[in-house]
PDB file of N, CA and C in Angstrom:
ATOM      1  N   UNK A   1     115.696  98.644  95.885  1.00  0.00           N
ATOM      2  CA  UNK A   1     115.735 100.016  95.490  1.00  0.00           C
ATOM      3  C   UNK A   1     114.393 100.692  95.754  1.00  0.00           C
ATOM      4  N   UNK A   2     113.486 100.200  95.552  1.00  0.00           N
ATOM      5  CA  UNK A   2     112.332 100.668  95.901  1.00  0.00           C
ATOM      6  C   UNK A   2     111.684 100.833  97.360  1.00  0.00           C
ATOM      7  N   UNK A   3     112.223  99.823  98.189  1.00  0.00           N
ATOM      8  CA  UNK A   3     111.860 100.243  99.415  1.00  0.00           C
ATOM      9  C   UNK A   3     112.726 101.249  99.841  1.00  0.00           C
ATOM     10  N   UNK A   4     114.266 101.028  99.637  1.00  0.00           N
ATOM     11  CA  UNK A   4     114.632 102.489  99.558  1.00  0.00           C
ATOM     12  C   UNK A   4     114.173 103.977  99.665  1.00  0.00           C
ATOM     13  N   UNK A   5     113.718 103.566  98.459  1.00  0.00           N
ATOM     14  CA  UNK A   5     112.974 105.280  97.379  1.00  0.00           C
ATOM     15  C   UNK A   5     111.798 105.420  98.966  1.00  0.00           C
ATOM     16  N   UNK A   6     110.998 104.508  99.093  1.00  0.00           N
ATOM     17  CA  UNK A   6     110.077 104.627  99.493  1.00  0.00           C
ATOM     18  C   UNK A   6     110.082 105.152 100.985  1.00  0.00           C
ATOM     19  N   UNK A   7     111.037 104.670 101.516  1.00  0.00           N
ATOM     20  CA  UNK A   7     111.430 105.000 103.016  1.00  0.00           C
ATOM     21  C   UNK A   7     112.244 106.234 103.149  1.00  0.00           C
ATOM     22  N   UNK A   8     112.449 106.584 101.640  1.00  0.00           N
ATOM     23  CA  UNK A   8     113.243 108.355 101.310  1.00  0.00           C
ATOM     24  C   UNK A   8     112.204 109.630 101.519  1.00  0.00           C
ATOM     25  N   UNK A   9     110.994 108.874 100.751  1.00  0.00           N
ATOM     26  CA  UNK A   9     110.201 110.033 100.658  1.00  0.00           C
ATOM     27  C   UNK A   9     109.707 110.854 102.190  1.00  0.00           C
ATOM     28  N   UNK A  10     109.847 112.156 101.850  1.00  0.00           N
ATOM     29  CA  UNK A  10     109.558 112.402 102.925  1.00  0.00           C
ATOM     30  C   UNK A  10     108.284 112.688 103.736  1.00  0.00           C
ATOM     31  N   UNK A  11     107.603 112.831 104.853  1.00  0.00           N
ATOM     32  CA  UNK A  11     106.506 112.373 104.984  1.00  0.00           C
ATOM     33  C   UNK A  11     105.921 114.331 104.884  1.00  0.00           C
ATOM     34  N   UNK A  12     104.935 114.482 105.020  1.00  0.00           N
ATOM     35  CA  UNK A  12     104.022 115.992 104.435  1.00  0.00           C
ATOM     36  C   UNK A  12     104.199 116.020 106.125  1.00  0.00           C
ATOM     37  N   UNK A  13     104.139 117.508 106.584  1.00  0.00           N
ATOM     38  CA  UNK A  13     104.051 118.240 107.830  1.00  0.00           C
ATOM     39  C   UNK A  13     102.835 118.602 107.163  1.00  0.00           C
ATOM     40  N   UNK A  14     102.291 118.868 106.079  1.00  0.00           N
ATOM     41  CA  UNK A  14     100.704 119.542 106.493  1.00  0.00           C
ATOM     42  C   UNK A  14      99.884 118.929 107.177  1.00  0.00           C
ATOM     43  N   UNK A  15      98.533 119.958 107.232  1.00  0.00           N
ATOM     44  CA  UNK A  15      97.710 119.687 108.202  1.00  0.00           C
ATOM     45  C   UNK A  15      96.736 118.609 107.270  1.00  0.00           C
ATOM     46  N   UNK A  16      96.999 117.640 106.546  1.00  0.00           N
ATOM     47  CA  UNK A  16      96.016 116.635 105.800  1.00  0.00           C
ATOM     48  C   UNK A  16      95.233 115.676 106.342  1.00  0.00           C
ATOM     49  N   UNK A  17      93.971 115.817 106.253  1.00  0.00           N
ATOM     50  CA  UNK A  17      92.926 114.567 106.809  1.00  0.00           C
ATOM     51  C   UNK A  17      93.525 113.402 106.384  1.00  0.00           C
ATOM     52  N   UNK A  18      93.215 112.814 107.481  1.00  0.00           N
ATOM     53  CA  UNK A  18      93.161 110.862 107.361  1.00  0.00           C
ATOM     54  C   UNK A  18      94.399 110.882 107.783  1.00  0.00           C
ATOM     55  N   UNK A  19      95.004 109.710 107.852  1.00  0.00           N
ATOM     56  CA  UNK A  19      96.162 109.080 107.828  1.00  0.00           C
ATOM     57  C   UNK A  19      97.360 109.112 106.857  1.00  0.00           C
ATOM     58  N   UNK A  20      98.461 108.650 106.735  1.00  0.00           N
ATOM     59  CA  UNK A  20      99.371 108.515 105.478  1.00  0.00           C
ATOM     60  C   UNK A  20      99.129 107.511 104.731  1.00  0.00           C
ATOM     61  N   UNK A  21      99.111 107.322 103.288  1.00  0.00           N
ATOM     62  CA  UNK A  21      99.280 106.264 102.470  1.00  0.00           C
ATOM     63  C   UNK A  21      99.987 105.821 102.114  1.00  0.00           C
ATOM     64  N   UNK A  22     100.372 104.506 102.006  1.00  0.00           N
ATOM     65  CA  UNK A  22     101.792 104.114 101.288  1.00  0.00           C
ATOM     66  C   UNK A  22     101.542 104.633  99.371  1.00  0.00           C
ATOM     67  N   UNK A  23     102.476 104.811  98.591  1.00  0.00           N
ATOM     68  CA  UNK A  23     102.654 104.770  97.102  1.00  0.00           C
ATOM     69  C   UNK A  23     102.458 103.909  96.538  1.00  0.00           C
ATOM     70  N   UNK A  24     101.012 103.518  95.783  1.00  0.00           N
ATOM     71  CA  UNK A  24     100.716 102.375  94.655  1.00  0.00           C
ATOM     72  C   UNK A  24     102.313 101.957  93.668  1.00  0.00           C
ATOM     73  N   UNK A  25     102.239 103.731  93.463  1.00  0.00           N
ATOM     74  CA  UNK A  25     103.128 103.375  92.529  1.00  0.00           C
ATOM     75  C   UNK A  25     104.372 105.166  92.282  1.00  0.00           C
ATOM     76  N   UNK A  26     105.729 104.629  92.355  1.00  0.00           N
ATOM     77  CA  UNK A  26     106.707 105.606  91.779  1.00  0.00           C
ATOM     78  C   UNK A  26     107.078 106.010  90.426  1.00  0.00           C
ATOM     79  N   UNK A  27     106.785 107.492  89.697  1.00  0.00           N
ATOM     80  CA  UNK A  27     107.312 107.737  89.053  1.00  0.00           C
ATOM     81  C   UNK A  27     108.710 108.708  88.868  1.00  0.00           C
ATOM     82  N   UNK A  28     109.423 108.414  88.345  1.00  0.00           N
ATOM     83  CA  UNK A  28     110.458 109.478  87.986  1.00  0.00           C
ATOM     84  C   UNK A  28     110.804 110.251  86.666  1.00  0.00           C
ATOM     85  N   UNK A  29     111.609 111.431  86.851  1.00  0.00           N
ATOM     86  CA  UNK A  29     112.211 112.321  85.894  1.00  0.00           C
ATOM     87  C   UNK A  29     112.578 112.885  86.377  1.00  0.00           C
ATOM     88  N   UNK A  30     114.171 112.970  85.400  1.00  0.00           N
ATOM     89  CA  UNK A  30     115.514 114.005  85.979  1.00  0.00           C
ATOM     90  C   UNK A  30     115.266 115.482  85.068  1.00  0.00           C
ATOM     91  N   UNK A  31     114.977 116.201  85.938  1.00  0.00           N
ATOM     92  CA  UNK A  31     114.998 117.896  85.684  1.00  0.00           C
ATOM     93  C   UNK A  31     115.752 118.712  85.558  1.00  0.00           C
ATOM     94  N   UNK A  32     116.705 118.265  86.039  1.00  0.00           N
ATOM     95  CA  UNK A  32     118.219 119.472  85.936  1.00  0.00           C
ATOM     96  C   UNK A  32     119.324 118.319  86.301  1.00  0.00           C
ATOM     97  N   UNK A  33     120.720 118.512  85.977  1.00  0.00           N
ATOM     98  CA  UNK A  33     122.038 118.198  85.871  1.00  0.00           C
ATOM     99  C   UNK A  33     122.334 116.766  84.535  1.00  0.00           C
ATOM    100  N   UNK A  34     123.279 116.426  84.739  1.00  0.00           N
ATOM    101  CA  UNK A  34     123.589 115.579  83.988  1.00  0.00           C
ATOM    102  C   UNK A  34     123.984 113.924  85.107  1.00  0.00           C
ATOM    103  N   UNK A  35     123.214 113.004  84.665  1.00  0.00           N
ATOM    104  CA  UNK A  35     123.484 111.813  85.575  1.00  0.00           C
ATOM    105  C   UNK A  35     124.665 110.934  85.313  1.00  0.00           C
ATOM    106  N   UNK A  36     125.776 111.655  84.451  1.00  0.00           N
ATOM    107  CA  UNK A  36     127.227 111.013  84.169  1.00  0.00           C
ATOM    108  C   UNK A  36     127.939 112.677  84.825  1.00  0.00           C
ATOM    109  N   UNK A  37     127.516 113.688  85.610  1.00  0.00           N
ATOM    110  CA  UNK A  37     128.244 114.774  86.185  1.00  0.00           C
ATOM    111  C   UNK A  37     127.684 114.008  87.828  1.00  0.00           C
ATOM    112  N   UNK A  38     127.926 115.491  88.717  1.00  0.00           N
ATOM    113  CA  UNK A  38     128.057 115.671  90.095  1.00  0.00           C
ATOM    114  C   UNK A  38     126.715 115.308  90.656  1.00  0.00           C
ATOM    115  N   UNK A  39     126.103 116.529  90.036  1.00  0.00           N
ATOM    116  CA  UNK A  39     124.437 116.234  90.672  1.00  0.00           C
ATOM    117  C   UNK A  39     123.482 116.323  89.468  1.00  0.00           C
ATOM    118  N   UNK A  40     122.251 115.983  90.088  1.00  0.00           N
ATOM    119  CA  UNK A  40     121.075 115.944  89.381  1.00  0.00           C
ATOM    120  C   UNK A  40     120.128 116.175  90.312  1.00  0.00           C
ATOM    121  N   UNK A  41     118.751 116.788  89.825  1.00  0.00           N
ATOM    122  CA  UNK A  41     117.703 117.126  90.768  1.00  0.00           C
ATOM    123  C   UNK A  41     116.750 115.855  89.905  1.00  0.00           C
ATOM    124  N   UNK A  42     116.005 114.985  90.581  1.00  0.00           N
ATOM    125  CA  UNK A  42     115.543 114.357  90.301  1.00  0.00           C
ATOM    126  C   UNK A  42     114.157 114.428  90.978  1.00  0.00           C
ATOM    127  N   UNK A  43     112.668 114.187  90.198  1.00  0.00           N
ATOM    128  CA  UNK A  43     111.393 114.626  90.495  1.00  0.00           C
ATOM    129  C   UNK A  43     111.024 113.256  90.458  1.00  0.00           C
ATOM    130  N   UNK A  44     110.440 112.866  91.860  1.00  0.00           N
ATOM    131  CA  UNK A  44     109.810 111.845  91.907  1.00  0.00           C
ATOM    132  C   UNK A  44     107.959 111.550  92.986  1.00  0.00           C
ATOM    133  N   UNK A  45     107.747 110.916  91.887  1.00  0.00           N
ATOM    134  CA  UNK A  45     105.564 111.049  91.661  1.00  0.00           C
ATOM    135  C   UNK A  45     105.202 109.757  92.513  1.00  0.00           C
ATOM    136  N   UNK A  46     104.328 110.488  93.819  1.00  0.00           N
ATOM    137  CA  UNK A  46     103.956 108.897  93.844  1.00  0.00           C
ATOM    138  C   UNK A  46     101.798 108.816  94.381  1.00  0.00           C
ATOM    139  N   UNK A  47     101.912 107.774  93.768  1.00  0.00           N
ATOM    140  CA  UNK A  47     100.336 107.701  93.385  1.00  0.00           C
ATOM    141  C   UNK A  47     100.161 107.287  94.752  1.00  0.00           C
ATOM    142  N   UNK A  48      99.526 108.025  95.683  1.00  0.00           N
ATOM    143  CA  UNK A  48      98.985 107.607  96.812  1.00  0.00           C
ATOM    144  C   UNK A  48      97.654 108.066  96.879  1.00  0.00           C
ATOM    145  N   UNK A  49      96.690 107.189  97.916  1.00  0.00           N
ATOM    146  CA  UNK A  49      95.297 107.617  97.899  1.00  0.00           C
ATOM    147  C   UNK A  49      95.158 108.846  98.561  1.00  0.00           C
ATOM    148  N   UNK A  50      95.573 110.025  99.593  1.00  0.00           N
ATOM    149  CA  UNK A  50      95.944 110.868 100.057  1.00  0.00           C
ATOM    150  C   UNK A  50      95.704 111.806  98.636  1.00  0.00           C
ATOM    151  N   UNK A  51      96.701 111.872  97.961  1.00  0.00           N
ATOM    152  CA  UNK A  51      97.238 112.613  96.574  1.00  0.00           C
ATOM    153  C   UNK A  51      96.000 112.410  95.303  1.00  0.00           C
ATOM    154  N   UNK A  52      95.570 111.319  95.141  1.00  0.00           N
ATOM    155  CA  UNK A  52      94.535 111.013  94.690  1.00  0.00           C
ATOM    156  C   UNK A  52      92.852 111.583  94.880  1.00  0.00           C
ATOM    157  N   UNK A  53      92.828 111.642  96.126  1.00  0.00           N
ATOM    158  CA  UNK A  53      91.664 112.417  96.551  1.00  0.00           C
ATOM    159  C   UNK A  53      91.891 113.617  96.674  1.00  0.00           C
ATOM    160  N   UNK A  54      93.157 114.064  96.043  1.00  0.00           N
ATOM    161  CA  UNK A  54      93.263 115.303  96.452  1.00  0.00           C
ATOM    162  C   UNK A  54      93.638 116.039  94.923  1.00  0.00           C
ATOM    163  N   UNK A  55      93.362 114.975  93.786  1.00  0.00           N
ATOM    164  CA  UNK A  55      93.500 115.281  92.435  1.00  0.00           C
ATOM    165  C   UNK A  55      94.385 115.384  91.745  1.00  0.00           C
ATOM    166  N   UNK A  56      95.681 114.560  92.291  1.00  0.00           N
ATOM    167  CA  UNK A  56      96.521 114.102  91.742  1.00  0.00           C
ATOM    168  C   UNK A  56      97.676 113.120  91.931  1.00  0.00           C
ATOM    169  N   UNK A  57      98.698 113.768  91.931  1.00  0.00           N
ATOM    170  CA  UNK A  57      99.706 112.741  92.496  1.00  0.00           C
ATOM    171  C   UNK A  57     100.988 113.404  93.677  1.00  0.00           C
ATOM    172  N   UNK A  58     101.509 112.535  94.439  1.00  0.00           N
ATOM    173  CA  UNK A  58     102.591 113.875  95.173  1.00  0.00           C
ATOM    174  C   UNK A  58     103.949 113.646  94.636  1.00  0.00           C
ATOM    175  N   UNK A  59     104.224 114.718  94.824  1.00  0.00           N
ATOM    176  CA  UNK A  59     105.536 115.447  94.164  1.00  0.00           C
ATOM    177  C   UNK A  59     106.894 115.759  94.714  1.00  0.00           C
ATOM    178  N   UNK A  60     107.544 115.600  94.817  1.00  0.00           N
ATOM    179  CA  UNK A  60     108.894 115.803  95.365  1.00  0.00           C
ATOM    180  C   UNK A  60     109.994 115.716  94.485  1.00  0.00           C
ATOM    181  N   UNK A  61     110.807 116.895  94.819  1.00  0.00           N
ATOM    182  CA  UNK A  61     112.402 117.208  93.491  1.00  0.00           C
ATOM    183  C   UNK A  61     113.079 116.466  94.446  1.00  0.00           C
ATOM    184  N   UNK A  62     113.797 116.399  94.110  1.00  0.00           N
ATOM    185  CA  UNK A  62     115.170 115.757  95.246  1.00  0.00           C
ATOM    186  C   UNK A  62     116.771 115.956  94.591  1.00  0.00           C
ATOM    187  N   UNK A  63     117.274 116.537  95.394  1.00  0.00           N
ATOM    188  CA  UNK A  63     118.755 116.759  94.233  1.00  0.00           C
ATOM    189  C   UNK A  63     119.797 115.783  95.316  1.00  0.00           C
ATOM    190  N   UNK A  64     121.076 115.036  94.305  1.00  0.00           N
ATOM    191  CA  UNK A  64     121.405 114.246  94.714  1.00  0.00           C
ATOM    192  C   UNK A  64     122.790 114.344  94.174  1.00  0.00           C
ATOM    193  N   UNK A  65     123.794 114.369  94.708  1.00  0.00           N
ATOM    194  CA  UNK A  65     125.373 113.900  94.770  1.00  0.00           C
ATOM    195  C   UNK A  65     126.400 113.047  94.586  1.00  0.00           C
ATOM    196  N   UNK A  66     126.892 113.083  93.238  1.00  0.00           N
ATOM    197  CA  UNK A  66     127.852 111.328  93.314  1.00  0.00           C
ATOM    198  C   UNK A  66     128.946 111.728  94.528  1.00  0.00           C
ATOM    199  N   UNK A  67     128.875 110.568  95.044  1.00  0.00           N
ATOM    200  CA  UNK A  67     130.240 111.088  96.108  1.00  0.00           C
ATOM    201  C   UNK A  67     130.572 109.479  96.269  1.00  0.00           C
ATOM    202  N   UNK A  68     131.789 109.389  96.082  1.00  0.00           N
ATOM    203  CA  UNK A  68     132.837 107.712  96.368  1.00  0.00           C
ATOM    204  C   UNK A  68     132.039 106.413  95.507  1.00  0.00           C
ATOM    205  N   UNK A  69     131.446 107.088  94.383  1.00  0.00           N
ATOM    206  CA  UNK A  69     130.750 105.599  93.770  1.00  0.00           C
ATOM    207  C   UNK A  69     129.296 105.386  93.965  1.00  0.00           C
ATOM    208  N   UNK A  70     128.600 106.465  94.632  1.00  0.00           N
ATOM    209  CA  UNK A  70     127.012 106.483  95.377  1.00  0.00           C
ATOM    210  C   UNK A  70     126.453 107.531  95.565  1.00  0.00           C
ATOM    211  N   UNK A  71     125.134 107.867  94.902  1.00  0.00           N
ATOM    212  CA  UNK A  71     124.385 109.225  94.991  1.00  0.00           C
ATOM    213  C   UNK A  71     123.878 109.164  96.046  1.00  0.00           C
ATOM    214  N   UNK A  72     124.348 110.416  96.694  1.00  0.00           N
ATOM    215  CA  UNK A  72     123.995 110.770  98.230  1.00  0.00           C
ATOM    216  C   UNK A  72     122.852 111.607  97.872  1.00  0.00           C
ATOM    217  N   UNK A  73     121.546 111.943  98.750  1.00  0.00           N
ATOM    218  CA  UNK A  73     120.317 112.767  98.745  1.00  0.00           C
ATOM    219  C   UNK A  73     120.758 113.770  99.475  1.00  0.00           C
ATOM    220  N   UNK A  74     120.345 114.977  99.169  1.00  0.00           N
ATOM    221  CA  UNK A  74     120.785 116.303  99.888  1.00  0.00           C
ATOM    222  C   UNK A  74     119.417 116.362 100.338  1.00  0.00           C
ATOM    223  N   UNK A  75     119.671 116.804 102.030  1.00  0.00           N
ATOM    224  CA  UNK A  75     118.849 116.956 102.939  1.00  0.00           C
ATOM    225  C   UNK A  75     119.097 118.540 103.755  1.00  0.00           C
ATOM    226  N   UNK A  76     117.924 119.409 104.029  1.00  0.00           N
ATOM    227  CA  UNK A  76     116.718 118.219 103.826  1.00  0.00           C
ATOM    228  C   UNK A  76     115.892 118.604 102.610  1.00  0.00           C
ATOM    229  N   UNK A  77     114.651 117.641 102.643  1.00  0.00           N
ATOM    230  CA  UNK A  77     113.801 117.379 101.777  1.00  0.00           C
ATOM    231  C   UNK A  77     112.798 118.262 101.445  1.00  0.00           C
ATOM    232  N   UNK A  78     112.427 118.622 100.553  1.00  0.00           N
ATOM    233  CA  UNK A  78     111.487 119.446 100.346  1.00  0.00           C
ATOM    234  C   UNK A  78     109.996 118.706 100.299  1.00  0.00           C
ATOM    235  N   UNK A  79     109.053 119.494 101.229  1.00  0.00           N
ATOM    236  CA  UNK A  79     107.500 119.021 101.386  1.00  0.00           C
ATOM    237  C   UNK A  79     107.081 118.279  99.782  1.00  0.00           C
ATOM    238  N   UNK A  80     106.567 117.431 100.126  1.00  0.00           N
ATOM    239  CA  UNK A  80     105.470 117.512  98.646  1.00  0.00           C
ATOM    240  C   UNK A  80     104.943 117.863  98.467  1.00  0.00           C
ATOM    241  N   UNK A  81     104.238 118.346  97.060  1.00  0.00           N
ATOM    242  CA  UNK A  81     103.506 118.905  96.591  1.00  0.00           C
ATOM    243  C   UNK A  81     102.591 118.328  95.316  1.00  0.00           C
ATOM    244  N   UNK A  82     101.394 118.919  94.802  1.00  0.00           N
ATOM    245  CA  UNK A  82     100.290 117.724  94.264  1.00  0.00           C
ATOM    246  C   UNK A  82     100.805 118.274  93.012  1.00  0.00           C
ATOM    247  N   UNK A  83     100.712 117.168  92.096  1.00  0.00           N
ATOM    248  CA  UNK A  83     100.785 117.721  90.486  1.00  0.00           C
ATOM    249  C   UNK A  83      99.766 116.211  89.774  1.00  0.00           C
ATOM    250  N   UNK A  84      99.415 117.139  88.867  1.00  0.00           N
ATOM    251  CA  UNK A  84      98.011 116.609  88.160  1.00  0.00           C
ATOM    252  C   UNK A  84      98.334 115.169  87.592  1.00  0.00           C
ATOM    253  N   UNK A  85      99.298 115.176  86.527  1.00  0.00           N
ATOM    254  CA  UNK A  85      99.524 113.518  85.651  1.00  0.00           C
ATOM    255  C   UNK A  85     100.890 113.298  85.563  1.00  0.00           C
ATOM    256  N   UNK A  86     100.922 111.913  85.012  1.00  0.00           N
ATOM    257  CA  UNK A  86     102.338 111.580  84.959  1.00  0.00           C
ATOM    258  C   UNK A  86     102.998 111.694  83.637  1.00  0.00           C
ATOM    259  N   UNK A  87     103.038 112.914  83.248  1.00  0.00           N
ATOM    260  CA  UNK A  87     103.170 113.103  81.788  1.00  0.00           C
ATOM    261  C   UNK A  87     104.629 113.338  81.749  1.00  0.00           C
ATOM    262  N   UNK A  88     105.794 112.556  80.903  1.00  0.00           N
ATOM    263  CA  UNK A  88     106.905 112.830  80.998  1.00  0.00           C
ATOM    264  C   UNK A  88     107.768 112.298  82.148  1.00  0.00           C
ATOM    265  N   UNK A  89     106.844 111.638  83.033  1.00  0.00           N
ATOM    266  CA  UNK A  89     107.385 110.795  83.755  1.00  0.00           C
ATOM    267  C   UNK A  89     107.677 109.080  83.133  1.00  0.00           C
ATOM    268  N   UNK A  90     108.610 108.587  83.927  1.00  0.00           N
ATOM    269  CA  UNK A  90     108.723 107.173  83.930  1.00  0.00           C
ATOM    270  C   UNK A  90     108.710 106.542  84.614  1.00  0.00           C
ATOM    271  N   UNK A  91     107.556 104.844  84.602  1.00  0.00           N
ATOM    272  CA  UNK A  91     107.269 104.781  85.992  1.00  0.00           C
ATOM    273  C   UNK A  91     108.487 104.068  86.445  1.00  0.00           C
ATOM    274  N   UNK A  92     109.192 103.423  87.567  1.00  0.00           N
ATOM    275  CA  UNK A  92     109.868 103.268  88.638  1.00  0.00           C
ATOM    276  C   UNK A  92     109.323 101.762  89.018  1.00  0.00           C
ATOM    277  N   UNK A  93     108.060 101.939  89.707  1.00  0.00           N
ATOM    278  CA  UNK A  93     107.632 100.333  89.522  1.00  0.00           C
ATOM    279  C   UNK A  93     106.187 100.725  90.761  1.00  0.00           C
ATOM    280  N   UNK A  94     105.752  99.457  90.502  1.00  0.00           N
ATOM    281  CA  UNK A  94     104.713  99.318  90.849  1.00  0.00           C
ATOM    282  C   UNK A  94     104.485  98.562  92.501  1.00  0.00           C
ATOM    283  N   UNK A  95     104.027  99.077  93.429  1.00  0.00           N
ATOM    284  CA  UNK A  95     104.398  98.655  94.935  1.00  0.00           C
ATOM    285  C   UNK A  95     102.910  98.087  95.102  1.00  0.00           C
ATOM    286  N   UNK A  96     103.200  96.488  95.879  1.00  0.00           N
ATOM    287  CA  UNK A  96     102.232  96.124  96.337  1.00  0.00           C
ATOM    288  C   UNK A  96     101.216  96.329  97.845  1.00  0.00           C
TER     289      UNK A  96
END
């Protein structure tokens, strides 16, 4: 599940120094719908050194679809964006 998540996120079109980082670590929290209904927008944090030097963590909503037994991701993806702490988040797990 996690390499999953991880190979979901989508990568930044900005113009950011250095290279990409992989995610130390994923957090999540569901923001809107109900996860026993249709959809849910789900916000997921990931601690990369990129995001880190840049004073926080990156950010991405993602809204998602039960369809035949399996939440489908609605594409496309929205850029990330930096948000400060993981307050109200839960972490997801920890990537080596």
């Amino acid at each position: 599940m996690l390499a999953r998540l991880r190979g979901e996120l989508p990568a930044s079109d900005s113009a950011a120094s250095g290279p990409p980082t992989a995610a130390r670590s994923l957090y999540y929290r569901i923001i809107a719908g109900d996860p026993r209904g249709d959809y849910v927008v789900v916000s997921l944090l990931a601690d990369t050194e990129q995001a880190r030097n840049a004073g926080g963590l990156a950010r991405v909503d993602l809204t998602l679809r039960w369809d035949n037994g399996d939440w489908r991701l609605r594409v496309p993806t929205p850029r990330p964006s930096l948000h400060p702490d993981t307050t109200g988040y839960v972490l997801l797990g920890a990537l080596p």
